[in-house]
N, C-alpha and C. Protein backbone atom coordinates (compact mmCIF):
# COMPACT_ATOMS: atom_id res chain seq x y z
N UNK A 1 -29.50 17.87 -21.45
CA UNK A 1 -28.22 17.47 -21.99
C UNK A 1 -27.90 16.05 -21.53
N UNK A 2 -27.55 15.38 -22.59
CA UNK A 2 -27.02 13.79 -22.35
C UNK A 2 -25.77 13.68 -22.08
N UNK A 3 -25.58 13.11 -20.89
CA UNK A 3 -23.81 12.68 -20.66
C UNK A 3 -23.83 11.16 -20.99
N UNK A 4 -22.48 11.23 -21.66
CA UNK A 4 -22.13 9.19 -21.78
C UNK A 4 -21.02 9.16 -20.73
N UNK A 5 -20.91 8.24 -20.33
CA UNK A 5 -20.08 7.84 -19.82
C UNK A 5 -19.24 6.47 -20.21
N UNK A 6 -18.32 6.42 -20.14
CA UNK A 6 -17.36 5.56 -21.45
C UNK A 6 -17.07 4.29 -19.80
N UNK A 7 -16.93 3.14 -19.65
CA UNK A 7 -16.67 2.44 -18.79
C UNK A 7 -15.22 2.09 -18.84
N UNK A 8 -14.47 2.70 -17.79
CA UNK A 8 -13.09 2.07 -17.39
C UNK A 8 -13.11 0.99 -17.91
N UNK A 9 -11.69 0.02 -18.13
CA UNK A 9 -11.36 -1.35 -18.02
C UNK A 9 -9.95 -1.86 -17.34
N UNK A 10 -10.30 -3.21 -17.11
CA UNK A 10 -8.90 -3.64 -16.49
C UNK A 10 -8.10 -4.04 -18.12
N UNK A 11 -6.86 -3.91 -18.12
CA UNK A 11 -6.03 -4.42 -18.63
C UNK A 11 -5.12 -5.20 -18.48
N UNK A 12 -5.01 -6.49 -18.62
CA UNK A 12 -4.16 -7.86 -18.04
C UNK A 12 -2.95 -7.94 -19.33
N UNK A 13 -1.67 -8.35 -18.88
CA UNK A 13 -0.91 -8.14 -19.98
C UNK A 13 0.35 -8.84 -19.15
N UNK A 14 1.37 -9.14 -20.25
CA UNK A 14 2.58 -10.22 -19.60
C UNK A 14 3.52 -8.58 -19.37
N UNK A 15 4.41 -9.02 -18.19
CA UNK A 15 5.83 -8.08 -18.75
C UNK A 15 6.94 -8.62 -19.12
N UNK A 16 7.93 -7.48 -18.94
CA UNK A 16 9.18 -7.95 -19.86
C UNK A 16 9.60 -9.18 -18.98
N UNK A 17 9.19 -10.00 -18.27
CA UNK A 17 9.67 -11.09 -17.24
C UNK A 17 8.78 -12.03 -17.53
N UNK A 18 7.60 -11.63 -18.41
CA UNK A 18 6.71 -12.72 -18.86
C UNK A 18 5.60 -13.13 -17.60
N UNK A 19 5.74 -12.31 -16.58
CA UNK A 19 4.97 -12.37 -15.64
C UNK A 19 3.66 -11.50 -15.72
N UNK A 20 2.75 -11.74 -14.79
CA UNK A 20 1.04 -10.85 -15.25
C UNK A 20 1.42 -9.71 -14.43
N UNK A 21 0.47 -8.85 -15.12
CA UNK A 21 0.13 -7.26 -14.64
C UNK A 21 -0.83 -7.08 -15.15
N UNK A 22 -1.49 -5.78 -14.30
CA UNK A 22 -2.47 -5.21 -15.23
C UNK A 22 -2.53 -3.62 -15.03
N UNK A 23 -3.31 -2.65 -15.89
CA UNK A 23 -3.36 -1.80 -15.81
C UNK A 23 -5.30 -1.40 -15.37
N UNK A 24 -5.59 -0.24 -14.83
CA UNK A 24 -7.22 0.01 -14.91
C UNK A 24 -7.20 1.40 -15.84
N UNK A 25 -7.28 1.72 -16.74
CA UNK A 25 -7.71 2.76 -17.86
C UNK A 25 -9.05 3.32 -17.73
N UNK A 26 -9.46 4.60 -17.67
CA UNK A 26 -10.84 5.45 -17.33
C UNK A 26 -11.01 5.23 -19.02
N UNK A 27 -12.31 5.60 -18.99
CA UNK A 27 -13.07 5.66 -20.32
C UNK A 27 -12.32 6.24 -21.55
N UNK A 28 -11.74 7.11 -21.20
CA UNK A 28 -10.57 8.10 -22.36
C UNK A 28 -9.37 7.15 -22.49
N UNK A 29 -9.11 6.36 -22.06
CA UNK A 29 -7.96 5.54 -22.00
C UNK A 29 -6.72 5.86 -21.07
N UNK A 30 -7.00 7.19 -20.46
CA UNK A 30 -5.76 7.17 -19.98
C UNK A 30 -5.50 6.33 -18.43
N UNK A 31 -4.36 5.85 -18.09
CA UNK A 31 -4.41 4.91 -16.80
C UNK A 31 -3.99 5.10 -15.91
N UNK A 32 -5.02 4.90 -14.95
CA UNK A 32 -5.36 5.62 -13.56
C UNK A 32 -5.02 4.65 -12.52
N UNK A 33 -4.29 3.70 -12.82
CA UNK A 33 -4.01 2.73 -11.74
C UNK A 33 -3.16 1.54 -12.56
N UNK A 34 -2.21 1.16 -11.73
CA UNK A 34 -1.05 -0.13 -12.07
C UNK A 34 -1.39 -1.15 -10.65
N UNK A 35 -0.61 -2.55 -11.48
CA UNK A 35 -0.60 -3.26 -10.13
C UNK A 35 0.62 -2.65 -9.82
N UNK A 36 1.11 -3.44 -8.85
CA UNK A 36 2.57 -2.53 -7.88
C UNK A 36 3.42 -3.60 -7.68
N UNK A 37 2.98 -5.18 -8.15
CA UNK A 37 3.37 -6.15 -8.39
C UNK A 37 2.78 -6.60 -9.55
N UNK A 38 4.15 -8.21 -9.45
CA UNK A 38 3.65 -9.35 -10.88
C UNK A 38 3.30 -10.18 -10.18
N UNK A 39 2.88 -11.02 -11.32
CA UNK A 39 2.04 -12.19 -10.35
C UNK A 39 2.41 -13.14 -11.48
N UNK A 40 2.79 -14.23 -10.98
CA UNK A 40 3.46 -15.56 -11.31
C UNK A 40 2.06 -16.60 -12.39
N UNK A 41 0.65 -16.04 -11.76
CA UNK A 41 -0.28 -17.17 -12.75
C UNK A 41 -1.02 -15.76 -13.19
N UNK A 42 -1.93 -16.27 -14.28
CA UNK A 42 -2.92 -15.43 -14.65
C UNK A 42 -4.14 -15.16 -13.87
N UNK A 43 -3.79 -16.53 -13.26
CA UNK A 43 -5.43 -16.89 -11.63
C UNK A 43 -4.98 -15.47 -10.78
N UNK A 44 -3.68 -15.68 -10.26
CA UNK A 44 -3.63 -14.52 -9.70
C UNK A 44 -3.45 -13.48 -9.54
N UNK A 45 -3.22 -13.09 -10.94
CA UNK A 45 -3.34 -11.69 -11.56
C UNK A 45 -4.83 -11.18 -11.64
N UNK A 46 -5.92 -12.07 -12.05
CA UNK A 46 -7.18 -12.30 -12.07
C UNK A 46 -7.81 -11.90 -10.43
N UNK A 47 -7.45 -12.59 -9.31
CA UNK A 47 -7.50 -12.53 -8.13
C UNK A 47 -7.36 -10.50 -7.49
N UNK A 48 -5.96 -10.43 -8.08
CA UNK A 48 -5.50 -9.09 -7.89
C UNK A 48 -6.69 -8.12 -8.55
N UNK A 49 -7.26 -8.36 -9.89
CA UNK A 49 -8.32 -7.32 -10.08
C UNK A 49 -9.42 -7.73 -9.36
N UNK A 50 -10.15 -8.39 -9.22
CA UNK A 50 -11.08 -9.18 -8.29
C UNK A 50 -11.24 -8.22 -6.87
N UNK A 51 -9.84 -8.22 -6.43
CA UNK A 51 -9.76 -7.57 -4.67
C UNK A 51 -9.76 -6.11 -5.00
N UNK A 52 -9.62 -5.72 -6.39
CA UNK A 52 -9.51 -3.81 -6.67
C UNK A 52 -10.81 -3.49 -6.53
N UNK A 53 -11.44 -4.06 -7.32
CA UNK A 53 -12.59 -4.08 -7.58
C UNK A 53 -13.95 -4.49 -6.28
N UNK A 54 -13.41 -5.12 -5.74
CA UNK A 54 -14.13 -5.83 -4.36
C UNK A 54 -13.97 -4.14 -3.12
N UNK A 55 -12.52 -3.86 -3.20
CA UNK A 55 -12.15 -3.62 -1.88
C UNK A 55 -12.13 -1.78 -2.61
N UNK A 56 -11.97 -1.30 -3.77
CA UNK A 56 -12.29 0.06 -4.22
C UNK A 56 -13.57 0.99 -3.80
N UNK A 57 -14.50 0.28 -4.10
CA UNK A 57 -16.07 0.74 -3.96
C UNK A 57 -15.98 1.16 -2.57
N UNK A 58 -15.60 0.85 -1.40
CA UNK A 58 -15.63 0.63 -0.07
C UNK A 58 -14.48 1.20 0.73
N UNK A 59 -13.63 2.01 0.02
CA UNK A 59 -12.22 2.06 0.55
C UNK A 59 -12.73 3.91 1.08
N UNK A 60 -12.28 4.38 2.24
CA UNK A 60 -12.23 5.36 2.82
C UNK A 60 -10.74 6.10 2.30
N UNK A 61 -11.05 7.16 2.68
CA UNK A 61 -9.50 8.01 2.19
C UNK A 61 -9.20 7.90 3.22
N UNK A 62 -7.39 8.28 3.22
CA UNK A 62 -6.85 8.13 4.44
C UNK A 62 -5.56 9.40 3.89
N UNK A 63 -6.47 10.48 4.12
CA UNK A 63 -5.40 12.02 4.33
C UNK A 63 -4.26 12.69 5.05
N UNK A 64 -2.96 11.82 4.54
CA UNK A 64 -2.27 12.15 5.20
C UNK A 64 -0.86 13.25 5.09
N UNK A 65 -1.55 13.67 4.07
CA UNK A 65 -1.46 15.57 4.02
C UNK A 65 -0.78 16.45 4.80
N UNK A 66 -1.93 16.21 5.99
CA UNK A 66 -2.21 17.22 7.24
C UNK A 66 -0.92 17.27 8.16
């Protein structure tokens, strides 16, 4: 049996303040992550996915559940 797998994307977009955001959407589209801020240039909206992406792969859970 063949699985596909559909590749997430970032989504970069102005808000109602005309400032950057972005969203990360899983393969189905639905979205699994917001920034939590705006960001004043597109560089650093750009920057902001850059460090998700950099610092995600590598990130430990931190369960604080318990």
């Amino acid at each position: 049996m063949e699985v596909h797998r559909m590749a997430g994307k970032f989504e970069l977009y102005k808000d109602k303040s005309g400032e950057f955001r972005f969203r990360l959407k899983a393969g189905n589209g639905e979205v699994i992550a917001t920034s939590s801020e705006s960001y004043k240039t597109k560089a650093s909206a750009l920057n902001g996915i850059e460090s998700i992406k950099k610092n995600a792969a590598e990130a430990n859970l931190d369960d604080q559940t318990d």
